[in-house]
C-alpha atoms as a PDB file:
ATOM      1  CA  UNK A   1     -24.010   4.749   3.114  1.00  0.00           C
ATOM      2  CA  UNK A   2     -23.208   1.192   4.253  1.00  0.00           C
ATOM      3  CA  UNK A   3     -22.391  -0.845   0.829  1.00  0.00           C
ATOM      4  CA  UNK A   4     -22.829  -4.963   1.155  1.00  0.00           C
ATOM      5  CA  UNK A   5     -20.694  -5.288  -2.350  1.00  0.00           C
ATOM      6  CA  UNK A   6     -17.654  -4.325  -0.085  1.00  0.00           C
ATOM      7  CA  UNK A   7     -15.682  -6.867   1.506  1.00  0.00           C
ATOM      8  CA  UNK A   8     -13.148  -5.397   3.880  1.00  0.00           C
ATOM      9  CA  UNK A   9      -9.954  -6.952   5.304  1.00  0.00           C
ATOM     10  CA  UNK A  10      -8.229  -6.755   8.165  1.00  0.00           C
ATOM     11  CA  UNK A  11      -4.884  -5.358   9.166  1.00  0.00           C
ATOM     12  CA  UNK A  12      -3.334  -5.046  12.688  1.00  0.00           C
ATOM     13  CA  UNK A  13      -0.819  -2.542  12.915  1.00  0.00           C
ATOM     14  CA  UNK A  14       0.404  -0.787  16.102  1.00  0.00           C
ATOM     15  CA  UNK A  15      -1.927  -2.988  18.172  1.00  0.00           C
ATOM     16  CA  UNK A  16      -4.918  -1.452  16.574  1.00  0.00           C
ATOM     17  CA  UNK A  17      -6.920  -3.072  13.674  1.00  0.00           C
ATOM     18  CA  UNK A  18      -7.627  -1.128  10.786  1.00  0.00           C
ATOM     19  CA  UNK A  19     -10.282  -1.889   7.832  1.00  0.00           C
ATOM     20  CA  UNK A  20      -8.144  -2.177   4.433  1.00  0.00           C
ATOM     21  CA  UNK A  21     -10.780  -1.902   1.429  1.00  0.00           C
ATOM     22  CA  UNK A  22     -10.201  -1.266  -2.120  1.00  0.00           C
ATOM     23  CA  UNK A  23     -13.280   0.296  -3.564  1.00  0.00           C
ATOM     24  CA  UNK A  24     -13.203   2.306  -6.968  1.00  0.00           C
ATOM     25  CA  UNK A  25     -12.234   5.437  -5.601  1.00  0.00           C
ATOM     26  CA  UNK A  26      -9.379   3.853  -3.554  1.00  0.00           C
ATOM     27  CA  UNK A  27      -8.518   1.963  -6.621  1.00  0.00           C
ATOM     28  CA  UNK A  28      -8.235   4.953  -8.586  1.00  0.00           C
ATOM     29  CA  UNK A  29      -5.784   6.685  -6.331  1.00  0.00           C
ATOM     30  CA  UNK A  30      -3.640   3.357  -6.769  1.00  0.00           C
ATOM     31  CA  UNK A  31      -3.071   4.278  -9.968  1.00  0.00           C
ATOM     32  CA  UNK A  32      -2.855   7.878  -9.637  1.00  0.00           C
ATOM     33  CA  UNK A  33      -0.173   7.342  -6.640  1.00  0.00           C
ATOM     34  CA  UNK A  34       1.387   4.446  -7.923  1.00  0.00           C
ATOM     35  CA  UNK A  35       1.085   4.408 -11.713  1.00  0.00           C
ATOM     36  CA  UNK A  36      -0.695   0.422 -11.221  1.00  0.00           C
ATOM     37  CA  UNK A  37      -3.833  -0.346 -12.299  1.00  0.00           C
ATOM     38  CA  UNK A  38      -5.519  -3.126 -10.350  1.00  0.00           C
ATOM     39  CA  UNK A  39      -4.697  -6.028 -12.663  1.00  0.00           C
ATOM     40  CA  UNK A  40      -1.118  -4.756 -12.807  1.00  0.00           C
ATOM     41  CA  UNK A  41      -0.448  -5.472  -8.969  1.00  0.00           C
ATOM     42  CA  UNK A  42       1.092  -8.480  -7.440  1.00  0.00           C
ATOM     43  CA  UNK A  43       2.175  -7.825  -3.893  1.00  0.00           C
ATOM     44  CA  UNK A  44       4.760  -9.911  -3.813  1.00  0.00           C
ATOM     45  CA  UNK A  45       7.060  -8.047  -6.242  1.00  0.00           C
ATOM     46  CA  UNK A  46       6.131  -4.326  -4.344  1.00  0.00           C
ATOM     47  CA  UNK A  47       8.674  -2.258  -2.460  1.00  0.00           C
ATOM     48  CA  UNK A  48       8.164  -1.784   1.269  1.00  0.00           C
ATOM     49  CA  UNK A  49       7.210   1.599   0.412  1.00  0.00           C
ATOM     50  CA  UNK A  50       4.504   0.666  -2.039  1.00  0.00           C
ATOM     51  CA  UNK A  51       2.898  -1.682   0.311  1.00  0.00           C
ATOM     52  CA  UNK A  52       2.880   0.868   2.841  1.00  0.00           C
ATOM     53  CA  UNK A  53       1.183   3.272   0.041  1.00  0.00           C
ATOM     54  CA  UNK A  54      -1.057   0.506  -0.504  1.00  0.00           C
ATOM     55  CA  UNK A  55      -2.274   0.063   3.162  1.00  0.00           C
ATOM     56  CA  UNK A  56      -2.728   3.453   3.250  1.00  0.00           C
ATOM     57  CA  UNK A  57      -5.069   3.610   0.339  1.00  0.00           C
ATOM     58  CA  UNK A  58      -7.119   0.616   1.750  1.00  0.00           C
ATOM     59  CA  UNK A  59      -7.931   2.382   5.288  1.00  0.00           C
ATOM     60  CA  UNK A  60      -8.693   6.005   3.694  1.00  0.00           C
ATOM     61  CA  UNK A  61     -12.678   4.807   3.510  1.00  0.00           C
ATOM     62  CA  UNK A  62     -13.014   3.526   6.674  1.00  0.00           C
ATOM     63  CA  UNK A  63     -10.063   5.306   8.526  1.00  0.00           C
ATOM     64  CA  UNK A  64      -9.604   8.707   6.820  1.00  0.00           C
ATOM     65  CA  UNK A  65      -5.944  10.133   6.390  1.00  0.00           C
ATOM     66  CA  UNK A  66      -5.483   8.511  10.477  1.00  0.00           C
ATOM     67  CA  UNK A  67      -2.885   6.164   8.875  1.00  0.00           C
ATOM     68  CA  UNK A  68      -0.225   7.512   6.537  1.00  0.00           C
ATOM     69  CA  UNK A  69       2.181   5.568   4.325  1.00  0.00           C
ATOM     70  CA  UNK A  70       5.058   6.646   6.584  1.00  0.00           C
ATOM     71  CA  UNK A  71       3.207   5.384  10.386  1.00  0.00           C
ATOM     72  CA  UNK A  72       2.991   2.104   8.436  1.00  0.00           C
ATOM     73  CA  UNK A  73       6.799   1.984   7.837  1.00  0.00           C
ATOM     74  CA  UNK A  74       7.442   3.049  11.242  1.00  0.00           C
ATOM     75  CA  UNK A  75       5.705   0.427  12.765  1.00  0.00           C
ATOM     76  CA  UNK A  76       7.460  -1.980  10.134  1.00  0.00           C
ATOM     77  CA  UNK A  77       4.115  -4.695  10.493  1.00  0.00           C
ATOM     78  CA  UNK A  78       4.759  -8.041   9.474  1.00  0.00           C
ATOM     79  CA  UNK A  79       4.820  -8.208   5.953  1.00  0.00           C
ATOM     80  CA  UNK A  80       2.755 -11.549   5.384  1.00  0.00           C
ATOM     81  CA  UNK A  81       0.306 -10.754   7.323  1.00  0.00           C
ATOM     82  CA  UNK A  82       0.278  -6.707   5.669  1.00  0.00           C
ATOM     83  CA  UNK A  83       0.602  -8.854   1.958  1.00  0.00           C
ATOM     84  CA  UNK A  84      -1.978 -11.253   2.811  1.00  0.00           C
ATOM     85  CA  UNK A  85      -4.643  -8.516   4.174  1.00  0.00           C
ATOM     86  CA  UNK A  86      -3.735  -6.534   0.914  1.00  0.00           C
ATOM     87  CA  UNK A  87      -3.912  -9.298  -1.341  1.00  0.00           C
ATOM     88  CA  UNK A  88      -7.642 -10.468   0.144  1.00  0.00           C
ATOM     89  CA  UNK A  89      -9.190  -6.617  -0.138  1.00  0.00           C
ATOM     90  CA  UNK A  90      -7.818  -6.322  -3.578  1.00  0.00           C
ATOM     91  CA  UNK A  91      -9.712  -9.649  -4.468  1.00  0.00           C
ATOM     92  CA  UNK A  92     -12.632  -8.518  -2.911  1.00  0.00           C
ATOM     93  CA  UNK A  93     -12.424  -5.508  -5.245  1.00  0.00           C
ATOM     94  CA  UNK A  94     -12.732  -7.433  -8.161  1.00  0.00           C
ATOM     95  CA  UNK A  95     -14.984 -10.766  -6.859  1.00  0.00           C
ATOM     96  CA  UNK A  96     -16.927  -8.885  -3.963  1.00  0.00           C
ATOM     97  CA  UNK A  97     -17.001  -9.723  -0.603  1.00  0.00           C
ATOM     98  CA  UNK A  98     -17.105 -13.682  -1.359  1.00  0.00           C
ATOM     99  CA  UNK A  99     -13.971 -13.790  -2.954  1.00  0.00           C
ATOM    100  CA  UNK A 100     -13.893 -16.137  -6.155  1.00  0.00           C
ATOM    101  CA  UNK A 101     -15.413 -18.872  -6.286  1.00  0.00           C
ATOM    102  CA  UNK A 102     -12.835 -21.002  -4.879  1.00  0.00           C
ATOM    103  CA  UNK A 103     -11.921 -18.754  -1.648  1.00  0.00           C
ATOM    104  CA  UNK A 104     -15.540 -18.806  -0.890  1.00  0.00           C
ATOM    105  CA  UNK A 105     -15.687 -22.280  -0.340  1.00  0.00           C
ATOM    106  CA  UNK A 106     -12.632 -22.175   1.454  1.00  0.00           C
ATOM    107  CA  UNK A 107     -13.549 -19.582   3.718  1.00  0.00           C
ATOM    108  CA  UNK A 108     -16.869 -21.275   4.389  1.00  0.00           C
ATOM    109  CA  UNK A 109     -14.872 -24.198   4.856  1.00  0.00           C
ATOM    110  CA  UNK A 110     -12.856 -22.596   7.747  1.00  0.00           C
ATOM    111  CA  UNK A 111     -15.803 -21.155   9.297  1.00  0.00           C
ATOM    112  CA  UNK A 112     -17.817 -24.396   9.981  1.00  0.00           C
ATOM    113  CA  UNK A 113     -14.759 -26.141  10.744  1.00  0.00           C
ATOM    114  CA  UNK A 114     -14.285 -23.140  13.570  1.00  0.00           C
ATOM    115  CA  UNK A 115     -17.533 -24.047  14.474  1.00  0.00           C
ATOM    116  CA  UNK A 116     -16.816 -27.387  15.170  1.00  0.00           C
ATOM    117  CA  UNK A 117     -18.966 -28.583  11.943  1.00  0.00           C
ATOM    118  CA  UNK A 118     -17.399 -30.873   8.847  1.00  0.00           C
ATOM    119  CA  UNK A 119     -16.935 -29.490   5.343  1.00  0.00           C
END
């Protein structure tokens, strides 16, 4: 069932892109397997290993079980770019697939300014 609420962010690891998205149930197992509720997670202050918990999490929906916590601390991806992709699918969690208010208009922004248009 395709779902338009869903925003979904993406992650390049090991050359391949995956599809990191936090809906409920993936929410749910963040608690389960890491004891956080959403509003208690800020990336920045995670362990390596709880980002890589995290990423896998995000990819189940879209992904299955094809990328396990430990393949993404083998491949040791760089962690901006792994904190940044988490970051934006947990916000799309709670704002949708616009982001709030102020990220949408930043990323709409970006887009016509890709496009060769003004803000």
């Amino acid at each position: 069932m395709k779902n338009a609420h869903l925003g979904v962010a993406p992650l390049t690891i090991g050359g391949e892109t995956y599809r990191l998205c936090f809906d409920w149930e993936a929410l749910a197992a963040v608690k389960t397997e890491l004891g956080k509720s959403m509003s208690e997670i800020n990336v920045g202050t995670l362990s390596t290993p709880d980002i890589a918990v995290l990423v896998e999490i995000g990819t189940r929906r879209y992904h299955g079980k094809s990328l396990a916590a430990a393949d993404v601390m083998e491949w040791s991806p760089p962690l901006r770019e792994t904190t940044q992709a988490i970051s934006l699918a947990l916000q799309y969690s709670y704002f949708g697939p616009d982001g709030p208010p102020s990220l949408a208009k930043e990323l709409a922004d970006e887009q016509r300014e890709e496009a060769g248009e003004r803000p």
